[in-house]
Protein backbone atom coordinates (compact mmCIF):
# COMPACT_ATOMS: atom_id res chain seq x y z
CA UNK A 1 88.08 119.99 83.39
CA UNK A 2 84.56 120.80 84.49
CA UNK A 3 81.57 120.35 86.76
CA UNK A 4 80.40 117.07 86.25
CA UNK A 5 77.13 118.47 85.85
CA UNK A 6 78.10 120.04 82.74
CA UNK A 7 78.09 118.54 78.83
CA UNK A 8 78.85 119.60 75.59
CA UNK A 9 75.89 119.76 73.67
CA UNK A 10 77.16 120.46 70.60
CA UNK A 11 79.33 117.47 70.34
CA UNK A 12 76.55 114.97 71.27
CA UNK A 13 78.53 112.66 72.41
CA UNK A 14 78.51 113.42 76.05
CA UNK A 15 82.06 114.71 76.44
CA UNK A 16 82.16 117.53 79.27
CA UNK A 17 83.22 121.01 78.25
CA UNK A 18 86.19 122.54 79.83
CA UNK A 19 85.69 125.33 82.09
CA UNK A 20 87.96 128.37 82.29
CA UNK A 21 89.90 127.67 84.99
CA UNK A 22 89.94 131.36 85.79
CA UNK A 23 85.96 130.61 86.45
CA UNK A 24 86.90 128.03 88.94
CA UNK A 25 89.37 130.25 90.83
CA UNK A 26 86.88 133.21 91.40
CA UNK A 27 84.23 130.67 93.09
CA UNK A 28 87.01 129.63 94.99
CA UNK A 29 88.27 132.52 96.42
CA UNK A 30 91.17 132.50 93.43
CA UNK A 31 91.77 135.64 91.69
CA UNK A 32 89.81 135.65 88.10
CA UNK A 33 91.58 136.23 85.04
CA UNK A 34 90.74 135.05 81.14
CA UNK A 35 93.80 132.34 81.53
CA UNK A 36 92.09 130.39 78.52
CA UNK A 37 91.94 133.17 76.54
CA UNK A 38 95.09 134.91 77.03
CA UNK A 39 96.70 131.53 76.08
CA UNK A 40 94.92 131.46 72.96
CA UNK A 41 95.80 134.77 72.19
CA UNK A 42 99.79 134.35 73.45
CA UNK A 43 100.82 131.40 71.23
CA UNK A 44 103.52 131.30 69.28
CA UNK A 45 102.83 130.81 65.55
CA UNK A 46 104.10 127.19 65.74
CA UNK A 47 101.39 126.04 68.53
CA UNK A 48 97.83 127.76 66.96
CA UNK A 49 97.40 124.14 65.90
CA UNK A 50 95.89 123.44 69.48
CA UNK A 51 92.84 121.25 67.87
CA UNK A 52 95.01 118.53 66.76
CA UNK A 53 95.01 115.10 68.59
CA UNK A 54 98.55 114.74 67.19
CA UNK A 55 99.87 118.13 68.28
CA UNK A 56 98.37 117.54 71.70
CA UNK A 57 99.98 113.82 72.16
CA UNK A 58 103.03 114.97 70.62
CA UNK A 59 103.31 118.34 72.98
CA UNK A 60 102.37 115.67 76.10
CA UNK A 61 105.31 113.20 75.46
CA UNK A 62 107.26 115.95 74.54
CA UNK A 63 107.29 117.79 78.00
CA UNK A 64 107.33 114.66 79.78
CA UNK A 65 110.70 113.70 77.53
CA UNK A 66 111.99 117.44 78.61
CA UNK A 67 111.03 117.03 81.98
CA UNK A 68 112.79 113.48 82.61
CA UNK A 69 115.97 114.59 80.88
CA UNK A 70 116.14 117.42 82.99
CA UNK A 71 116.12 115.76 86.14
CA UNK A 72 118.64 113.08 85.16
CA UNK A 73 120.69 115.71 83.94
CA UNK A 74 120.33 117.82 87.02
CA UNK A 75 120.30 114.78 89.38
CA UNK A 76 123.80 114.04 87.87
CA UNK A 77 125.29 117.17 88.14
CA UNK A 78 124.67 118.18 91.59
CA UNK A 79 125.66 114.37 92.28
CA UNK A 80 128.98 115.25 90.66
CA UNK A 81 129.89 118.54 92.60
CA UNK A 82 129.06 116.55 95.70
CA UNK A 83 131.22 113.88 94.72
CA UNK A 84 134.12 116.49 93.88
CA UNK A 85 133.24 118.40 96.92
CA UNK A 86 133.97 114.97 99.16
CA UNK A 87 137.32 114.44 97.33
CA UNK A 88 138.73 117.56 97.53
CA UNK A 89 137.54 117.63 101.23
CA UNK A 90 138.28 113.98 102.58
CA UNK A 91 134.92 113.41 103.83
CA UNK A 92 133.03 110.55 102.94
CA UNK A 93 129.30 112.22 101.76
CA UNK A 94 126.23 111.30 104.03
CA UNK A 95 123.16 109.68 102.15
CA UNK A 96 121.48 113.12 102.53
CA UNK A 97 124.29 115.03 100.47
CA UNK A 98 124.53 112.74 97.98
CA UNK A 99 121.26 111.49 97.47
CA UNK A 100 118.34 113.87 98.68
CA UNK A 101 119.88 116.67 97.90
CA UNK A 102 120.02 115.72 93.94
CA UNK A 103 116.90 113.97 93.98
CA UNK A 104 115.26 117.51 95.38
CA UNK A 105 117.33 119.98 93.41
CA UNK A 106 116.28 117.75 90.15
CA UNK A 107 112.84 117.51 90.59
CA UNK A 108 112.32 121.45 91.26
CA UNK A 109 114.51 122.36 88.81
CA UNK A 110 113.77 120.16 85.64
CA UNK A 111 109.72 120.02 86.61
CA UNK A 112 109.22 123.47 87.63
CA UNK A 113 111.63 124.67 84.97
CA UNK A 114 110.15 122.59 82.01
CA UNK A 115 106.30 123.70 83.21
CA UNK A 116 106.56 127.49 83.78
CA UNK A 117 109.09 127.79 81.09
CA UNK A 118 106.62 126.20 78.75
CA UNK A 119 103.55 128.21 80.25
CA UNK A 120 105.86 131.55 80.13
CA UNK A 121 106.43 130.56 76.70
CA UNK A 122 103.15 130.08 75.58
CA UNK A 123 102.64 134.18 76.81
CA UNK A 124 100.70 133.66 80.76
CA UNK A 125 101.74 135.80 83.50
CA UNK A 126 101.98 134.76 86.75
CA UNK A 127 98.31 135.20 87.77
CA UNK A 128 97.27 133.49 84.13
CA UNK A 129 99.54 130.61 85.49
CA UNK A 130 98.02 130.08 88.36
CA UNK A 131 94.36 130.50 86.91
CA UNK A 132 95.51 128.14 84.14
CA UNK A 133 96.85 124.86 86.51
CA UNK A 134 93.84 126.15 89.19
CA UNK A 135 96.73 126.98 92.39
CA UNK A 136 93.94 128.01 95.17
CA UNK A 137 93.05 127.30 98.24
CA UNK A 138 91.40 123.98 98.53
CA UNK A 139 87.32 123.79 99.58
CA UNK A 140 86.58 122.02 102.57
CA UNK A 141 85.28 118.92 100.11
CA UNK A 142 88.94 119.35 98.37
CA UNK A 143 90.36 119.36 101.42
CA UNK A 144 88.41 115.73 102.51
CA UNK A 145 89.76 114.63 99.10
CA UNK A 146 92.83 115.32 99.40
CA UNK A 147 93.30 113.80 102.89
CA UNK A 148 91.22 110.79 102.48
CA UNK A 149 91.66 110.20 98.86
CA UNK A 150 95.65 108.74 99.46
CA UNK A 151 93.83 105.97 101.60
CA UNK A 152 91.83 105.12 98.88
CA UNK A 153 94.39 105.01 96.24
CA UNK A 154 96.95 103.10 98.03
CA UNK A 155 93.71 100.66 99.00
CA UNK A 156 92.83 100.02 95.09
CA UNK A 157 96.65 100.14 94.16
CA UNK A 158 97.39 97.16 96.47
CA UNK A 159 94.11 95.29 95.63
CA UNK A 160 95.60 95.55 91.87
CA UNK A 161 99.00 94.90 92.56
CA UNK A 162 97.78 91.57 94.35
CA UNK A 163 96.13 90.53 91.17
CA UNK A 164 98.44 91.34 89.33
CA UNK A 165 101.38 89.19 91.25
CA UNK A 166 99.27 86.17 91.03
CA UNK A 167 99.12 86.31 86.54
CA UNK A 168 102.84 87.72 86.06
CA UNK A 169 105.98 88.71 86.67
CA UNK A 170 106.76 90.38 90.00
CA UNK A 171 107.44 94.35 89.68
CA UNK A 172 111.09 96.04 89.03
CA UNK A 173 112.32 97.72 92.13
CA UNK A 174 112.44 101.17 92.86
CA UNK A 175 115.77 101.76 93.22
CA UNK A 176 115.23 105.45 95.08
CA UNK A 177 112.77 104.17 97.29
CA UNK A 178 114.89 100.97 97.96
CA UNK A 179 117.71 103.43 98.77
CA UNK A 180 115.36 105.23 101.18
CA UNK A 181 113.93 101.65 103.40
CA UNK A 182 117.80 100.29 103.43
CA UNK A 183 118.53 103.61 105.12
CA UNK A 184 115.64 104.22 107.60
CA UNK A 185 117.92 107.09 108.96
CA UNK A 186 116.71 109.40 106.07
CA UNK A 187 112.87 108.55 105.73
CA UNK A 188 111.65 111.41 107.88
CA UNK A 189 113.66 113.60 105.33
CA UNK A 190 111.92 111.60 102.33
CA UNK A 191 108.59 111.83 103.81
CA UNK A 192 109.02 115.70 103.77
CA UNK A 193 110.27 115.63 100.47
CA UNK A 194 107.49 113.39 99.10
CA UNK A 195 105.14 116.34 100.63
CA UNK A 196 107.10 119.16 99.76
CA UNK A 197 108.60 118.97 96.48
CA UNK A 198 107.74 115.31 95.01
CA UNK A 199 103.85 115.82 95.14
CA UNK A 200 103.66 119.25 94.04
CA UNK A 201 106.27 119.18 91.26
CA UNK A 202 105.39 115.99 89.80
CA UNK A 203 102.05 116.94 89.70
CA UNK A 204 102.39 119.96 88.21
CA UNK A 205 104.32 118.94 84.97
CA UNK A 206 101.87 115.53 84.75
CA UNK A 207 98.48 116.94 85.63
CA UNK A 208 98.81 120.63 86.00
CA UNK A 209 100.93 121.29 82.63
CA UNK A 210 99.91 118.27 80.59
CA UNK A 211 97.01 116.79 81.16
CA UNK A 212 95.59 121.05 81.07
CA UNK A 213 97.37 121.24 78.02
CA UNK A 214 95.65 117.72 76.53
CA UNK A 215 92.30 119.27 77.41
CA UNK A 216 92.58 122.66 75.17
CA UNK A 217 91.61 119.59 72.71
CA UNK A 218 90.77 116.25 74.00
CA UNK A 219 88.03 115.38 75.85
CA UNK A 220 88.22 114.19 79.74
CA UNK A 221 88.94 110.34 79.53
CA UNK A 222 91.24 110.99 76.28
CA UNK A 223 93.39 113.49 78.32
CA UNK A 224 93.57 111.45 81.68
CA UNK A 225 94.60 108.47 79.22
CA UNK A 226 97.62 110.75 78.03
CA UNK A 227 98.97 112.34 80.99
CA UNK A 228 98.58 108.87 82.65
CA UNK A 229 100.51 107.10 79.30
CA UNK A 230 103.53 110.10 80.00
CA UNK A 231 103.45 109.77 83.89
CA UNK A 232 103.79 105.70 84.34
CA UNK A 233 106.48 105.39 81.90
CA UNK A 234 108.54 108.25 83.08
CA UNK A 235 109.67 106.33 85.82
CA UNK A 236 111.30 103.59 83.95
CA UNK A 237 114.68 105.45 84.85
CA UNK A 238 114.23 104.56 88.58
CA UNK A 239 113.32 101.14 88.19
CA UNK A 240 115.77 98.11 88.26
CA UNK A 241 115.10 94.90 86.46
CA UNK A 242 113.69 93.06 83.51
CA UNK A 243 111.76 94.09 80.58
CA UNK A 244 108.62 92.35 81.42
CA UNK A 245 109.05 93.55 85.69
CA UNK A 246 109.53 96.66 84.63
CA UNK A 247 106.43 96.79 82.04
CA UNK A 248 104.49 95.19 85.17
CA UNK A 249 105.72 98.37 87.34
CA UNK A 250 104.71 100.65 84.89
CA UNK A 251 100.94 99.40 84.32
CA UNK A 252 100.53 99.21 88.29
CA UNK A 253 101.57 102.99 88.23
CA UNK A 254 98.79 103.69 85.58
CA UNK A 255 96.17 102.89 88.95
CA UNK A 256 97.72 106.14 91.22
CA UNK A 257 97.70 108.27 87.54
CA UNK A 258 94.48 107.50 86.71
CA UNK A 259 93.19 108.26 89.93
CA UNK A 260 95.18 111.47 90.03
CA UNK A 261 93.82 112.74 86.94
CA UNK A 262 90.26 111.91 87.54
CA UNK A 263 90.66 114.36 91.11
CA UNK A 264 92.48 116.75 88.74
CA UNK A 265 89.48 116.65 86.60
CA UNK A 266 86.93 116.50 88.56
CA UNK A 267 88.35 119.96 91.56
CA UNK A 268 90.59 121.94 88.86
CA UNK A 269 92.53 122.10 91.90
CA UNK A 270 96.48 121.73 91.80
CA UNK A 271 96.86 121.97 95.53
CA UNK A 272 94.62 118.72 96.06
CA UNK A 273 96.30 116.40 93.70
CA UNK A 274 100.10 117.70 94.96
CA UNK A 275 98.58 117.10 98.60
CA UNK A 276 97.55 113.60 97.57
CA UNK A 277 100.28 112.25 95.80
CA UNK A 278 102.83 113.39 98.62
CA UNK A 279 100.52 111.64 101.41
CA UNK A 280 100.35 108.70 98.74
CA UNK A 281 104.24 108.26 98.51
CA UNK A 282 104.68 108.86 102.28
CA UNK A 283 101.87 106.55 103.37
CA UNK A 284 103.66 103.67 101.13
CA UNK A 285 107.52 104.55 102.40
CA UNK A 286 106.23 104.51 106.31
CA UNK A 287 104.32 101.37 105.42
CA UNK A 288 107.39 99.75 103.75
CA UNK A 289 109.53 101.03 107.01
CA UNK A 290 107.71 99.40 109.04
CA UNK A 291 106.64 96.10 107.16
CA UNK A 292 110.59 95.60 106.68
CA UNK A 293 111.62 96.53 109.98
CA UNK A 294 108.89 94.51 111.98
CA UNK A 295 107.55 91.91 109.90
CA UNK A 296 110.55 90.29 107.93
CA UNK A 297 108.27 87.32 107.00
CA UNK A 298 106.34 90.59 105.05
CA UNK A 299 109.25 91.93 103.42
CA UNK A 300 108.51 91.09 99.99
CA UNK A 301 104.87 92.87 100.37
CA UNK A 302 107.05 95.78 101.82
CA UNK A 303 108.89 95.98 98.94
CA UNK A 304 106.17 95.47 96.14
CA UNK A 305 104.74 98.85 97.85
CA UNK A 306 107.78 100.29 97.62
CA UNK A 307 107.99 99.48 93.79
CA UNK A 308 104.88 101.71 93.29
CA UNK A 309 106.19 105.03 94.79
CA UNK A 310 105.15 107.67 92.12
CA UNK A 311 108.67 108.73 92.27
């Protein structure tokens, strides 16, 4: 990621050079550190093949892969214990126990875990970290971004999706953020966890962990185009339905990705794109509350939103 004033000259072909992010975090009132460099200098014996297309495709999909198993692993476990818990105690589990709770504990656990332990892997330090997925405080044009930006994306998302229900098949549900509009009682608790935990860790395996990593060797569209190809797909465990609604799903969640990565791209700011994806899935769940609950003609439009949750 770079200043869009900036080109590589050597290749000639227009592609922007990637700044150190450590650069980025010292105009921003970030602490510096050579992050680029003391990744080069870290890796394992197995990775020094950074300037590979393959390597950097295969090491996207392959942390995305990680990172989905791990929360469907996690998810199931702590859905277990609760589920023993409630036997062995005779109470029937409220929708928070036995379905926030899991949802949360899986996303920090597999998404965190699979990023830092692939970062700590690849030899960064905390600072490095940091410097490496650009954590800072957000300028007051990030900030605008970041606030105004989920407006945007939810405009273009529903402009597509209207399109895109008039030339095929409608999209597969999701079934979490079904769960969550059947239940009104626990959308202020989603809401919080879309801006909490879903926007930030989400966005820190997809953009902050692979779409950085796709950079050390692909140029900017090339690397938005991969973290976008892991991110949309990802959610196919969530979704309930045909083949072809669920293929429909997944190319409407390309829009939000896209979008995502160009911010990502264009601030070298973590904070902004967490900040924007949580508004984005809590703008769509309150819009889907209150589409369903006040305008049952609209239901259907409710739920189509709903489908597009980047959850």
């Amino acid at each position: 990621m770079s200043d869009p004033s900036e080109f590589d000259a050597e290749s000639g072909d227009g592609g922007r050079e990637r700044d150190d992010p450590a650069d980025t975090a010292a105009r921003d009132g970030g602490e510096p550190g050579d992050a680029r460099a003391a990744v080069d200098a870290a890796d394992p014996p197995d990775e020094t093949d950074k300037g590979s297309p393959l390597r950097a495709v295969g090491a996207a999909f392959g942390l995305g892969i990680a990172g989905i198993l791990g929360l469907l692993a996690v998810t199931t476990i702590v859905g277990g214990v609760v589920l023993v818990v409630a036997t062995l105690t005779g109470r029937e589990p409220s929708l928070i126990t036995s379905f926030v709770v899991p949802f949360v504990i899986g996303q920090v656990v597999a998404f965190v875990g699979v990023s830092l332990g692939y970062l700590r892997w690849r030899g960064l330090n905390r600072e490095e970290i940091a410097a490496y997925l650009g954590v800072r405080r957000p300028s007051i044009v990030e900030s605008v971004i970041a606030l105004i930006g989920p407006i945007l994306v939810i405009v273009t998302v529903l402009v597509v999706s209207s399109v895109a229900l008039l030339v095929g098949p409608e999209p597969a549900q999701n079934q979490g953020a079904q769960t969550t509009l059947e239940n009104p009682s626990i959308i202020p608790v989603m809401i919080v966890a879309m801006l909490l935990v879903v926007g930030p860790c989400e966005e820190l395996l997809f953009r902050g962990v692979i779409q950085s990593r796709a950079r050390e060797t692909l140029s900017a569209v090339p690397a938005i185009l991969l973290a976008a190809s892991v991110f949309a797909p990802a959610h196919v465990v969530s979704l309930s339905g045909g083949v072809s609604a669920m293929l429909t799903t997944i190319s409407l969640l390309f829009v939000p990705s896209l979008i995502f990565g160009a911010v990502y791209e264009y601030t070298e700011n973590l904070v902004v794109v967490a900040v924007m994806h949580g508004l984005y899935n809590s703008i769509l769940l309150t819009i889907g509350y209150i589409v369903i609950t006040y305008g049952p003609e609209m239901e259907n439009a409710g739920q189509a939103g709903a489908a597009l949750l980047g959850l």
